[in-house]
N, C-alpha and C. Protein backbone atom coordinates (compact mmCIF):
# COMPACT_ATOMS: atom_id res chain seq x y z
N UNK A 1 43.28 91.91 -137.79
CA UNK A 1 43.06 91.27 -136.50
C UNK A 1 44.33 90.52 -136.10
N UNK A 2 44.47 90.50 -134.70
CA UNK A 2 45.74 90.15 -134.35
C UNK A 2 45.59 88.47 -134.60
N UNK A 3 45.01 87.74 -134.32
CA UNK A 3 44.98 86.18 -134.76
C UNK A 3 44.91 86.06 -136.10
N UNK A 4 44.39 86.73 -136.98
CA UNK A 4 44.84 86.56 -138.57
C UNK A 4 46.49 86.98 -138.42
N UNK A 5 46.75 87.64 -138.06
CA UNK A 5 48.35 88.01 -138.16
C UNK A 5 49.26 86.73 -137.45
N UNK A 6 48.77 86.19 -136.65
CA UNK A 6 49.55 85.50 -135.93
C UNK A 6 49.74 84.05 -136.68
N UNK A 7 48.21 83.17 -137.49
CA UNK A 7 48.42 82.66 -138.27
C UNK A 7 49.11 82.78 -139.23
N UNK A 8 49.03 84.42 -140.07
CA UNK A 8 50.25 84.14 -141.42
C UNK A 8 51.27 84.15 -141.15
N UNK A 9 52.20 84.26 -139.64
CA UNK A 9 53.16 84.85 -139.23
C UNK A 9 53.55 83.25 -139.04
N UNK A 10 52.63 82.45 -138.25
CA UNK A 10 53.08 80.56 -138.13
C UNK A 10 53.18 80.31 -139.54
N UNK A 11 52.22 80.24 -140.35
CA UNK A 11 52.52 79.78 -141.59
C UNK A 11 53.53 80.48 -142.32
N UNK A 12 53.80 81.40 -142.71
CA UNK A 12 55.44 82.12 -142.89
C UNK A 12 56.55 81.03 -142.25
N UNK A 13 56.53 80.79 -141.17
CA UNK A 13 57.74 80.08 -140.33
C UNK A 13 57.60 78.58 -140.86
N UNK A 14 56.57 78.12 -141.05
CA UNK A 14 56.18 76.81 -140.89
C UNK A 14 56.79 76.50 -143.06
N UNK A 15 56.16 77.30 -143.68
CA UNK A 15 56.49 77.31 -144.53
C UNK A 15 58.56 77.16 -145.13
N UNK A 16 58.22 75.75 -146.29
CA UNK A 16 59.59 75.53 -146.12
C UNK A 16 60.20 74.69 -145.41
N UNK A 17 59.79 74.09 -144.11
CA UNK A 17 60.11 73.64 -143.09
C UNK A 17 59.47 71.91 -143.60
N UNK A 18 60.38 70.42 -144.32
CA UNK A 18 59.64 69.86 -144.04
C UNK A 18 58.74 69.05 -142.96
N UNK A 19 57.56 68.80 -143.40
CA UNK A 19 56.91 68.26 -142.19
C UNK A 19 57.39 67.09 -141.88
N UNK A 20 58.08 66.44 -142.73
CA UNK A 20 58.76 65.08 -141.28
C UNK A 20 59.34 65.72 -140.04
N UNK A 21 59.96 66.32 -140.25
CA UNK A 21 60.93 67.48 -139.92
C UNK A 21 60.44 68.00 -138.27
N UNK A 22 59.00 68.72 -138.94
CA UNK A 22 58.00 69.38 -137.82
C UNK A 22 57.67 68.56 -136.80
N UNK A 23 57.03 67.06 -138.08
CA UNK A 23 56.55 65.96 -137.11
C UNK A 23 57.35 65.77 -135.80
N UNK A 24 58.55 65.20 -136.08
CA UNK A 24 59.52 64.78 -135.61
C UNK A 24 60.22 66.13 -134.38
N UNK A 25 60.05 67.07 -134.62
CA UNK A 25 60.70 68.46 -133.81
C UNK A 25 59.08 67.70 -132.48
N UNK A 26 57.71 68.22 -133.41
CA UNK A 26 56.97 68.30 -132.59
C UNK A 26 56.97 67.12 -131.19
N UNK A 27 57.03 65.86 -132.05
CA UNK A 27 57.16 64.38 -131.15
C UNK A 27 58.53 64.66 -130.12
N UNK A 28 59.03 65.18 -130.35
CA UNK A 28 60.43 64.84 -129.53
C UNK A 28 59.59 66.44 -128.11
N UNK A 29 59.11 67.52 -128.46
CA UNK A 29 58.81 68.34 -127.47
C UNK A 29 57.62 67.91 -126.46
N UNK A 30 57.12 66.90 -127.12
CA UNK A 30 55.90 66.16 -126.61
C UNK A 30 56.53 65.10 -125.58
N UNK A 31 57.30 64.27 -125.70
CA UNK A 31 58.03 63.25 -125.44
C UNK A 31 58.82 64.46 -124.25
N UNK A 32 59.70 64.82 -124.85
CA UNK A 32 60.04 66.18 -123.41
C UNK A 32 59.59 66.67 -122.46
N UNK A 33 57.89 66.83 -122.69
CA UNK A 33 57.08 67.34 -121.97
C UNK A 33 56.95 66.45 -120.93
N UNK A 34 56.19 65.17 -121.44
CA UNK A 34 55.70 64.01 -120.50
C UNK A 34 57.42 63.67 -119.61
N UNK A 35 58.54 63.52 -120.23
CA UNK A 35 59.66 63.19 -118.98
C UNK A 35 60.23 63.69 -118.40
N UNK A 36 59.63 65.41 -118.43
CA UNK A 36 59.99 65.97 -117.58
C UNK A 36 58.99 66.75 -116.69
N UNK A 37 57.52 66.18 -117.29
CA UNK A 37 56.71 66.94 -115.96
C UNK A 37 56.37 68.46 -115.80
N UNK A 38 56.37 68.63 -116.97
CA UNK A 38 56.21 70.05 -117.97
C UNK A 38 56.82 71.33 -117.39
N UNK A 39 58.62 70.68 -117.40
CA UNK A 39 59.79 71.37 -117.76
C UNK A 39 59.77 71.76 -118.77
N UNK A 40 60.37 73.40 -118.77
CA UNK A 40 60.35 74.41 -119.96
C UNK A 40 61.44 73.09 -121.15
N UNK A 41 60.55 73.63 -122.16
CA UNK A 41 61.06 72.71 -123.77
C UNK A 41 62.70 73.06 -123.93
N UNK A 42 63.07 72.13 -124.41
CA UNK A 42 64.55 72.76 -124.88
C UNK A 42 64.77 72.71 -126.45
N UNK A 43 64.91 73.88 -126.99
CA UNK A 43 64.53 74.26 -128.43
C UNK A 43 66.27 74.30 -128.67
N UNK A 44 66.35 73.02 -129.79
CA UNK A 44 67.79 72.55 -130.22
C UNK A 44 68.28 73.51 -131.16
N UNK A 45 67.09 73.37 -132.19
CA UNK A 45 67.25 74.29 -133.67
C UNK A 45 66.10 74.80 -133.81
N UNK A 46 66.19 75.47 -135.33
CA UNK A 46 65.14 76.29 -136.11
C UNK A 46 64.04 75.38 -135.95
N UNK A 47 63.66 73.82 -136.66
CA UNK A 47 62.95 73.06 -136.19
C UNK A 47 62.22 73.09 -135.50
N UNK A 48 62.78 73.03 -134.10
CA UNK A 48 62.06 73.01 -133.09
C UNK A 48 61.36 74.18 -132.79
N UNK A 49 62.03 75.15 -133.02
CA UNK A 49 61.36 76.44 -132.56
C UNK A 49 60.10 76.47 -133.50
N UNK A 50 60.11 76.23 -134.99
CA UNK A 50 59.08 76.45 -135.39
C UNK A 50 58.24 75.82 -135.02
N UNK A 51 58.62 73.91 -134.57
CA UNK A 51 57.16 73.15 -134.41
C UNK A 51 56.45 73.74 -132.91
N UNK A 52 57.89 74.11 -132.20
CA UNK A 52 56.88 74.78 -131.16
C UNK A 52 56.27 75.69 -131.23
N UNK A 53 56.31 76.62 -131.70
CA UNK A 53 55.68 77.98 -132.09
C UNK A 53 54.35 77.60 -132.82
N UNK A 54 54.51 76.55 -133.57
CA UNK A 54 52.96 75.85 -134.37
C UNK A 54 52.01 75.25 -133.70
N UNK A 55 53.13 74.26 -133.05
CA UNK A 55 51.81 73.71 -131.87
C UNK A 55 51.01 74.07 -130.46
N UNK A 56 51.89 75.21 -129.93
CA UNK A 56 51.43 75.65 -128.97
C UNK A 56 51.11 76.62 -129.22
N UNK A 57 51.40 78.15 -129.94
CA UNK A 57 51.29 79.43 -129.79
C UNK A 57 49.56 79.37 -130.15
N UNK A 58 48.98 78.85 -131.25
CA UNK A 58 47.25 78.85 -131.02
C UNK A 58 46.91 78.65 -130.15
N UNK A 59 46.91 78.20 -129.26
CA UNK A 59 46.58 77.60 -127.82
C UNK A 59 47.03 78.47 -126.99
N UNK A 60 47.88 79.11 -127.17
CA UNK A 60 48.58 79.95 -125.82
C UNK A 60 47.54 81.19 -126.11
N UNK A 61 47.81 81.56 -127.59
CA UNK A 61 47.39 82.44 -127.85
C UNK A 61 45.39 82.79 -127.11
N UNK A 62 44.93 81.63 -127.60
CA UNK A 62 43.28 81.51 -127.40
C UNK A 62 42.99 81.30 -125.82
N UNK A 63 44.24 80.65 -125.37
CA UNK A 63 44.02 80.81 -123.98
C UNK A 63 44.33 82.50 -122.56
N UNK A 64 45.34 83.01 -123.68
CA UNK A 64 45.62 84.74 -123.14
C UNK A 64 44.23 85.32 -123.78
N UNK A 65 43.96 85.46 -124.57
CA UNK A 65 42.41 86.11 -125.06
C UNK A 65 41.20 85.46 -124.40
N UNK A 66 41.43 85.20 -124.16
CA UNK A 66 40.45 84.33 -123.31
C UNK A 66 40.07 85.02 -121.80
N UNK A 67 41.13 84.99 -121.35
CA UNK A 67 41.24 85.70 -120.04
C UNK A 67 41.23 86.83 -119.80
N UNK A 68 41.69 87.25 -120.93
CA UNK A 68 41.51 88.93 -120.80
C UNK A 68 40.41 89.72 -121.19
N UNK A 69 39.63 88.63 -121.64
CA UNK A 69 38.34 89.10 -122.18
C UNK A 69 37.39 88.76 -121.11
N UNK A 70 37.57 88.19 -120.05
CA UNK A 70 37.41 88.17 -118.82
C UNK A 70 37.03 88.90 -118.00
N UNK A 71 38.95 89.27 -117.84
CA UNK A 71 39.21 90.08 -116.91
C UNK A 71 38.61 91.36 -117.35
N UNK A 72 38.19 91.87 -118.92
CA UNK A 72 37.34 93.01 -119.17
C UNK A 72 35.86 93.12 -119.05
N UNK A 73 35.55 91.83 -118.57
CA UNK A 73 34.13 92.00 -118.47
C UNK A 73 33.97 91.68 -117.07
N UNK A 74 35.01 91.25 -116.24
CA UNK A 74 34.59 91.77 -114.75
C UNK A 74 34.73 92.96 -114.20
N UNK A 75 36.25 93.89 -115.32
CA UNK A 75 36.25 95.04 -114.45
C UNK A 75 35.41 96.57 -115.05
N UNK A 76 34.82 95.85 -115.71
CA UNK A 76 33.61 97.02 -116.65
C UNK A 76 32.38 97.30 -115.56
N UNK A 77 31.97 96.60 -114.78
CA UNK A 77 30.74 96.83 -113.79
C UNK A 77 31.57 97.84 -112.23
């Protein structure tokens, strides 16, 4: 299933990575977010990319499946 894949694929990345590290990537994209009024993130390093990829891609992810599971059950009738 594609969401089992997508989890071992975050945890692969995430793995290795310490979590002060993450914490700290994550707080600073959060902090980014709110002062700029949710201007695209600016991904410095590896860090960042991973905490972003951790903290948002479940969410992005559950929110595209979501809709498309939708959009398949409106255009089935």
């Amino acid at each position: 299933m594609i969401e089992e894949e997508l989890r071992r694929a975050l945890a692969a990345l995430v793995d290795g990575l310490p979590p002060r590290q993450a914490a700290g990537a994550v707080e600073r994209l959060m902090t980014g977010y709110r002062a700029k009024n949710g201007a695209a993130p600016v991904l410095r390093d590896r860090a960042d990319v991973v905490a972003y990829a951790a903290y948002r891609m479940p969410a992005t992810f559950a929110a595209v499946a979501a809709a498309l599971e939708a959009l398949a059950v409106r255009t089935q009738g």
